[in-house]
PDB file of N, CA and C in Angstrom:
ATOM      1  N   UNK A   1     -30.262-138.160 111.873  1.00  0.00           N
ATOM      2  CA  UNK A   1     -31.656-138.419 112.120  1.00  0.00           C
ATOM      3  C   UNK A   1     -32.394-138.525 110.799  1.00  0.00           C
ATOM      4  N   UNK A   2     -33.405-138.885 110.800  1.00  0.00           N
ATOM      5  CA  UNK A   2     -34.185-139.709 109.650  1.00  0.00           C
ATOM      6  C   UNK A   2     -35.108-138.165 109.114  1.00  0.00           C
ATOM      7  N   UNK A   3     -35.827-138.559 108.071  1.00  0.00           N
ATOM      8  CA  UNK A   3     -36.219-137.472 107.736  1.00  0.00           C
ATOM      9  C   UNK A   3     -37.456-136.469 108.410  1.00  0.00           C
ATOM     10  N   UNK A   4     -38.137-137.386 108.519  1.00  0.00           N
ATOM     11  CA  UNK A   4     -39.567-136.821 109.412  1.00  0.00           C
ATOM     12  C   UNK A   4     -39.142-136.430 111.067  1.00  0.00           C
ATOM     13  N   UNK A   5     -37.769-137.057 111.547  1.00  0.00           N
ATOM     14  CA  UNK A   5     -37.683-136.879 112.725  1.00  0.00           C
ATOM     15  C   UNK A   5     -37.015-135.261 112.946  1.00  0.00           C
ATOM     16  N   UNK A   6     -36.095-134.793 112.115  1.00  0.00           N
ATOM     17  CA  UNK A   6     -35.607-133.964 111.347  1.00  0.00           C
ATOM     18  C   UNK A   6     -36.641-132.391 111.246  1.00  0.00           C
ATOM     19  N   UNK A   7     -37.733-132.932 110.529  1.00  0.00           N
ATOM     20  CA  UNK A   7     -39.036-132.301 110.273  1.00  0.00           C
ATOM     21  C   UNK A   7     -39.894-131.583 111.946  1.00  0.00           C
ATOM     22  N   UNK A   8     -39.670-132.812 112.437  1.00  0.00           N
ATOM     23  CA  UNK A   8     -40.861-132.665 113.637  1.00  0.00           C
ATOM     24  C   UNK A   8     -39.750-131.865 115.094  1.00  0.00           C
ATOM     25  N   UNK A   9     -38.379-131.732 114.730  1.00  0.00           N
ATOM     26  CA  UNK A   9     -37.852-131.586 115.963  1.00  0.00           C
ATOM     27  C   UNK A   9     -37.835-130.056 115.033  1.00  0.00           C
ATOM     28  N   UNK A  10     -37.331-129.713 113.877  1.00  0.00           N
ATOM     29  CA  UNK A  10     -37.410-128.270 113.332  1.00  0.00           C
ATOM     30  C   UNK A  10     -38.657-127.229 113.879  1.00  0.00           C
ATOM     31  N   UNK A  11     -39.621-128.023 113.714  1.00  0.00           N
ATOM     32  CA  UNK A  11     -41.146-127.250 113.927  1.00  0.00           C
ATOM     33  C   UNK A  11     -41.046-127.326 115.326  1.00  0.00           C
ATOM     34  N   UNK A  12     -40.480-128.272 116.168  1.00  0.00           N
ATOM     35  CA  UNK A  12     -41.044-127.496 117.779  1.00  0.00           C
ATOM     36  C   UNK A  12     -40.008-126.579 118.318  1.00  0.00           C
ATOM     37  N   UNK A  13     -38.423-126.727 117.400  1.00  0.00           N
ATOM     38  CA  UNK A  13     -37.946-125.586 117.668  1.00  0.00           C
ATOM     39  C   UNK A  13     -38.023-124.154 117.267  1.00  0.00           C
ATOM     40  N   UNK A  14     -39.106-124.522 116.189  1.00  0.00           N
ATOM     41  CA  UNK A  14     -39.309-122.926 115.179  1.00  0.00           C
ATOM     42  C   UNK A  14     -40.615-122.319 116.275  1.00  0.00           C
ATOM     43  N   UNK A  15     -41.489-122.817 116.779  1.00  0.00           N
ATOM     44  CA  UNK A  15     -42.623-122.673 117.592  1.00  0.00           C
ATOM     45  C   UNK A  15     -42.135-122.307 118.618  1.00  0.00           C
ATOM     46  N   UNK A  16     -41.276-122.905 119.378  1.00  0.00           N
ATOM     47  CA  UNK A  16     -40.692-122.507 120.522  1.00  0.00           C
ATOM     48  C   UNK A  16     -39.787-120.976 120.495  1.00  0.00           C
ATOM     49  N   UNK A  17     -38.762-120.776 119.554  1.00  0.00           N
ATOM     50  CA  UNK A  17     -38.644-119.846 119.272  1.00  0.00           C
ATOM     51  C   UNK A  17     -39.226-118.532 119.235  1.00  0.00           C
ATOM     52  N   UNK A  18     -40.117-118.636 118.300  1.00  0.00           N
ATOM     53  CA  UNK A  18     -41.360-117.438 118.117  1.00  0.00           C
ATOM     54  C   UNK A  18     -42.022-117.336 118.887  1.00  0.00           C
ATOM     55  N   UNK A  19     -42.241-118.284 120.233  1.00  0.00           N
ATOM     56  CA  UNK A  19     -43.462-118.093 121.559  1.00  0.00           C
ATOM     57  C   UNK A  19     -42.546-117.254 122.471  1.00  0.00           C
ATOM     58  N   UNK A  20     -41.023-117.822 122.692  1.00  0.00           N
ATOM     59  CA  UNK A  20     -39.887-117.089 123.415  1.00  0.00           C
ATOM     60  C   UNK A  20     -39.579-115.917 123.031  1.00  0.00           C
ATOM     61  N   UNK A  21     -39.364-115.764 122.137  1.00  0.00           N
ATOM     62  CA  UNK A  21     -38.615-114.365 121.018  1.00  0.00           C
ATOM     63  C   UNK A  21     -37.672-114.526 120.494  1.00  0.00           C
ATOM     64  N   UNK A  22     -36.893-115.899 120.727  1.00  0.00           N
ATOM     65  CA  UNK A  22     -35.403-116.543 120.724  1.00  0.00           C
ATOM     66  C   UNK A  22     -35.456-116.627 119.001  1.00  0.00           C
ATOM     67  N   UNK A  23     -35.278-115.685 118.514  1.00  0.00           N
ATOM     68  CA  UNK A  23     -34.803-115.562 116.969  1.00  0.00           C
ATOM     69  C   UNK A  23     -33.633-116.666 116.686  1.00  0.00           C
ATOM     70  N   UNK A  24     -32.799-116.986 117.391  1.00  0.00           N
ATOM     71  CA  UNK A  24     -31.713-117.760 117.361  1.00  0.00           C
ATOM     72  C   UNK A  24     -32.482-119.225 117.079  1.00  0.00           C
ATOM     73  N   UNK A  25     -33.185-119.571 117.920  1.00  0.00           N
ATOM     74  CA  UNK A  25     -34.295-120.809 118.114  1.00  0.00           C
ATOM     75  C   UNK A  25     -34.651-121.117 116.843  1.00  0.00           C
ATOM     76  N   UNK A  26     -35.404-119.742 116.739  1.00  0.00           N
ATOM     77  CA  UNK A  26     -36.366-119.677 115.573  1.00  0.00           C
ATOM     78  C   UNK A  26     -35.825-120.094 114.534  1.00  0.00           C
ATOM     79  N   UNK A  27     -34.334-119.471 113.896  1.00  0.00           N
ATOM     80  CA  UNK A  27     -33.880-120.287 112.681  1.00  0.00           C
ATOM     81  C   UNK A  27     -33.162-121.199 112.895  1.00  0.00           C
ATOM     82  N   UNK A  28     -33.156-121.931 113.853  1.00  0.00           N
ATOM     83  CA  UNK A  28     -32.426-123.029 114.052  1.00  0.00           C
ATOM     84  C   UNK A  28     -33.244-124.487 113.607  1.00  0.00           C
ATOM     85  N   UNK A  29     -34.797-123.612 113.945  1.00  0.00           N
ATOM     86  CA  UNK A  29     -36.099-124.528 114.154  1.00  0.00           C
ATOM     87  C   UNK A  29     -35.940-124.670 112.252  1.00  0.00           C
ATOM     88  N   UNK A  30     -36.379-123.434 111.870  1.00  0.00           N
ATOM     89  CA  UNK A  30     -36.266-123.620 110.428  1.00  0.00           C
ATOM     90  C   UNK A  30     -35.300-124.470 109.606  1.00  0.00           C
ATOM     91  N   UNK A  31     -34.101-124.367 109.883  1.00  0.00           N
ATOM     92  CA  UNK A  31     -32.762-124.955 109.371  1.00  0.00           C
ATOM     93  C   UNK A  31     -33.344-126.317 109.470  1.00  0.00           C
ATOM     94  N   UNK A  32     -33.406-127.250 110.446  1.00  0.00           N
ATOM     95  CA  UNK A  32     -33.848-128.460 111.056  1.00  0.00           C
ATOM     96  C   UNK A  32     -34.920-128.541 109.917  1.00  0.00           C
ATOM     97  N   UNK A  33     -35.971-128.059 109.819  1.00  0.00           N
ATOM     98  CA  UNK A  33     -37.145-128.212 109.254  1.00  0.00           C
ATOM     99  C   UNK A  33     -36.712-128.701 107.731  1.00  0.00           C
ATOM    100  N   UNK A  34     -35.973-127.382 107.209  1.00  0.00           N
ATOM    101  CA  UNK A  34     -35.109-127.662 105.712  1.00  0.00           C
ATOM    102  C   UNK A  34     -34.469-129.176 105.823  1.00  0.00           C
ATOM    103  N   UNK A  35     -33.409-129.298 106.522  1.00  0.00           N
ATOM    104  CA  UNK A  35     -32.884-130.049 106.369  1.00  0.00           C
ATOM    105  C   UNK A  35     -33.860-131.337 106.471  1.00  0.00           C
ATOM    106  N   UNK A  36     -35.017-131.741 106.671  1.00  0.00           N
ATOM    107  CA  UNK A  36     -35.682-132.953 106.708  1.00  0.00           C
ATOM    108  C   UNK A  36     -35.947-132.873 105.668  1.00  0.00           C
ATOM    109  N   UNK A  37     -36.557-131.942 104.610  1.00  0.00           N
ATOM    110  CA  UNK A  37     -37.100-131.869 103.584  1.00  0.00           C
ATOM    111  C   UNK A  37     -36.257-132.129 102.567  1.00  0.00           C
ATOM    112  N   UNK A  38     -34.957-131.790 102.737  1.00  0.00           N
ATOM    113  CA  UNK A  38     -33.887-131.987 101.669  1.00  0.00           C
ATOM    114  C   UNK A  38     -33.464-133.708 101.653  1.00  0.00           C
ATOM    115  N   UNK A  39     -33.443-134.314 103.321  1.00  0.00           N
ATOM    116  CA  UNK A  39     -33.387-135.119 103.310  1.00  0.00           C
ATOM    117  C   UNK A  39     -34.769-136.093 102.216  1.00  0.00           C
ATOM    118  N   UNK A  40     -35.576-135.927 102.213  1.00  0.00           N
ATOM    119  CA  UNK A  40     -37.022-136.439 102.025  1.00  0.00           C
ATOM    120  C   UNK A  40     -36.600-136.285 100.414  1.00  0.00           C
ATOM    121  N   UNK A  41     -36.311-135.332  99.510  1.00  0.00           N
ATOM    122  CA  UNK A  41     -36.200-135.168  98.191  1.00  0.00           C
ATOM    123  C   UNK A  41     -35.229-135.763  97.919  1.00  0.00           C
ATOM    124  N   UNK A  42     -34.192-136.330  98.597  1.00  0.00           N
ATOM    125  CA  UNK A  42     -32.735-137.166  98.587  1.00  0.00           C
ATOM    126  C   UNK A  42     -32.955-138.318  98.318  1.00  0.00           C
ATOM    127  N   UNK A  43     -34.052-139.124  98.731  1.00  0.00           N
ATOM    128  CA  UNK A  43     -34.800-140.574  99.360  1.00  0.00           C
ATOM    129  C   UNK A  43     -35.562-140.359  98.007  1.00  0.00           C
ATOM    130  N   UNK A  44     -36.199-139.731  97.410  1.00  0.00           N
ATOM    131  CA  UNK A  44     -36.858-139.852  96.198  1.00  0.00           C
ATOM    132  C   UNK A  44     -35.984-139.694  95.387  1.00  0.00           C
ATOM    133  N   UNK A  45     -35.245-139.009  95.445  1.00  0.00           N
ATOM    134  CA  UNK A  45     -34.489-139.116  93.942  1.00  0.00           C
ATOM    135  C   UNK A  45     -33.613-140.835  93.894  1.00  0.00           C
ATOM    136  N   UNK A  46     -33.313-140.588  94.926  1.00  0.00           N
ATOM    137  CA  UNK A  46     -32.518-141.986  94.891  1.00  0.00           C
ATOM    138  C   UNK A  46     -33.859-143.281  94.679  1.00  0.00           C
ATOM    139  N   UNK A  47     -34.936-143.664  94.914  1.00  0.00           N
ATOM    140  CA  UNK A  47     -35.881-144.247  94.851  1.00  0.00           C
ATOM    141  C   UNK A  47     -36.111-144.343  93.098  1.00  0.00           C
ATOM    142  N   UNK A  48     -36.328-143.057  92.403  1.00  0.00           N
ATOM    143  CA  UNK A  48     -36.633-142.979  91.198  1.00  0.00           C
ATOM    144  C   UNK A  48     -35.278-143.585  90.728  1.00  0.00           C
ATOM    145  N   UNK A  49     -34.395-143.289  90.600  1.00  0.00           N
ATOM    146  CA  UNK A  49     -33.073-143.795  90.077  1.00  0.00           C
ATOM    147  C   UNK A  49     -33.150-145.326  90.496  1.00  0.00           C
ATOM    148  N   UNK A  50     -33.386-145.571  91.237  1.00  0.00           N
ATOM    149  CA  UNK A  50     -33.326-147.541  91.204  1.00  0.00           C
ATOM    150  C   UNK A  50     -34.516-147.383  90.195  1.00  0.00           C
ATOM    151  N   UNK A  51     -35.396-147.187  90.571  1.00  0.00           N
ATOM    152  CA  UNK A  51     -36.833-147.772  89.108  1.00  0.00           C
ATOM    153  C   UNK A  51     -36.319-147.957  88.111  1.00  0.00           C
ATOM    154  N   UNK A  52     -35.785-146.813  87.597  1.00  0.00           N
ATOM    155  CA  UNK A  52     -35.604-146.471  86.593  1.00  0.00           C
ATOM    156  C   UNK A  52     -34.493-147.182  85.996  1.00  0.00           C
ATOM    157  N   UNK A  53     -33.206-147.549  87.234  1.00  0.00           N
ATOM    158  CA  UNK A  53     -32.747-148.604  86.522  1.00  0.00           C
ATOM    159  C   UNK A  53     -33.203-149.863  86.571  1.00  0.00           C
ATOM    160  N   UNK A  54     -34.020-150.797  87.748  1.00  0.00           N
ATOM    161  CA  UNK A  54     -34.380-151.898  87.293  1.00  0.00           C
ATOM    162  C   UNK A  54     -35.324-151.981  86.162  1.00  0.00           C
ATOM    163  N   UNK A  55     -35.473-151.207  85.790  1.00  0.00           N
ATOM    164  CA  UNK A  55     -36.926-150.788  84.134  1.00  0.00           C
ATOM    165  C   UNK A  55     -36.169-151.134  82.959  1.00  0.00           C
ATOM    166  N   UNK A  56     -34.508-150.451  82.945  1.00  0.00           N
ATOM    167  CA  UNK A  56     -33.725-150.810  82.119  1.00  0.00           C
ATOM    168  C   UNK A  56     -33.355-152.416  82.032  1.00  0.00           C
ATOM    169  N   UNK A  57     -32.987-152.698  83.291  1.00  0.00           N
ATOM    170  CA  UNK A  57     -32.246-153.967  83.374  1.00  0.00           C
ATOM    171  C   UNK A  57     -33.550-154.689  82.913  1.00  0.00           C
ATOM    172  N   UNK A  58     -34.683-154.736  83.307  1.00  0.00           N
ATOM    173  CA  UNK A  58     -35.570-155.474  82.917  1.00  0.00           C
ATOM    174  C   UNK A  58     -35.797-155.767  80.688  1.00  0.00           C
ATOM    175  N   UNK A  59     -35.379-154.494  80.544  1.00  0.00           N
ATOM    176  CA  UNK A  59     -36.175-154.409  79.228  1.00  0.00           C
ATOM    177  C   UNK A  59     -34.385-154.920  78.590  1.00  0.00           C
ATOM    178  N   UNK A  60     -33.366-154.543  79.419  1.00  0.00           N
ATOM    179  CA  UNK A  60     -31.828-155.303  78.452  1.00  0.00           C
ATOM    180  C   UNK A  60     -32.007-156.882  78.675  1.00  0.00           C
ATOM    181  N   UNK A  61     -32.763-157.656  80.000  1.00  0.00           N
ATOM    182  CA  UNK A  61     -33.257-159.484  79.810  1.00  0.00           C
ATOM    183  C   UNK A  61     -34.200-159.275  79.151  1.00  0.00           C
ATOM    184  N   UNK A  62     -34.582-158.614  78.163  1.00  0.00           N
ATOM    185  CA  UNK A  62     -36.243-159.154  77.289  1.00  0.00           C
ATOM    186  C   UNK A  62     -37.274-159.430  78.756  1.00  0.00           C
ATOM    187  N   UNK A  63     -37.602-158.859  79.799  1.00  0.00           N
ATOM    188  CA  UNK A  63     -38.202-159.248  80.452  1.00  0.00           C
ATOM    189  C   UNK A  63     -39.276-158.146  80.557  1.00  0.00           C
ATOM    190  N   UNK A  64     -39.607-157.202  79.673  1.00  0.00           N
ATOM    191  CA  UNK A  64     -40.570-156.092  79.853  1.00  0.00           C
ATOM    192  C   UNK A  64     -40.269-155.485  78.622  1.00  0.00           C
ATOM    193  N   UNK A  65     -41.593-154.523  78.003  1.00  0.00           N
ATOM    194  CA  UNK A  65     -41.644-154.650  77.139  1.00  0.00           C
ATOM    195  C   UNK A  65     -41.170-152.780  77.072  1.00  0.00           C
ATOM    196  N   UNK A  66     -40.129-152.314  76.462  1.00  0.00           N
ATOM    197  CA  UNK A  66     -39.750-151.567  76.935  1.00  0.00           C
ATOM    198  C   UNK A  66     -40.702-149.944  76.164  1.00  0.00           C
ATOM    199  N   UNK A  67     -41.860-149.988  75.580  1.00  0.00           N
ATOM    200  CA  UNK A  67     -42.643-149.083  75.239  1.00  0.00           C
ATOM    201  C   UNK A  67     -43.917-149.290  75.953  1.00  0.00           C
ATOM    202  N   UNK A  68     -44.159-149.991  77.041  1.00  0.00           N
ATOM    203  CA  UNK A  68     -44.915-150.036  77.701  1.00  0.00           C
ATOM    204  C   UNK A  68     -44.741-149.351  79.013  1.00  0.00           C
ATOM    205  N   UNK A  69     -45.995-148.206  79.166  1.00  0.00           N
ATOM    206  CA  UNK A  69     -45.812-147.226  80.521  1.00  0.00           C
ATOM    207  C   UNK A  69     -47.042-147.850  81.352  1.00  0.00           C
TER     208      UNK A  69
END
């Protein structure tokens, strides 16, 4: 599952949990929750890493000026 979906099914199992008493729920809800978020910092790092290489590839064709931010 995708990241936000991940996110949103964690929180109604962490809520549900703690309204029940179902401690089991409860960190299951949490786990879910983590895991979207880890997913979400995964998707950025990988995002920054393409920039960062098309920035290179750009400035190895002379096509950008490579001291320019």
């Amino acid at each position: 599952m995708g990241e936000w979906t991940d996110k949103a099914k964690g929180k109604v199992k962490e809520t549900v949990g703690v309204a029940t008493g179902d401690r089991s729920l409860e960190a299951e809800g949490k786990a879910d929750t983590l895991k979207g978020k880890v997913k979400g910092v995964v998707e950025d790092v990988k995002h920054a890493i393409k920039d960062k290489s098309d920035e290179r590839e750009e400035v190895r064709r002379g096509d950008a000026d490579p001291y320019q931010r």
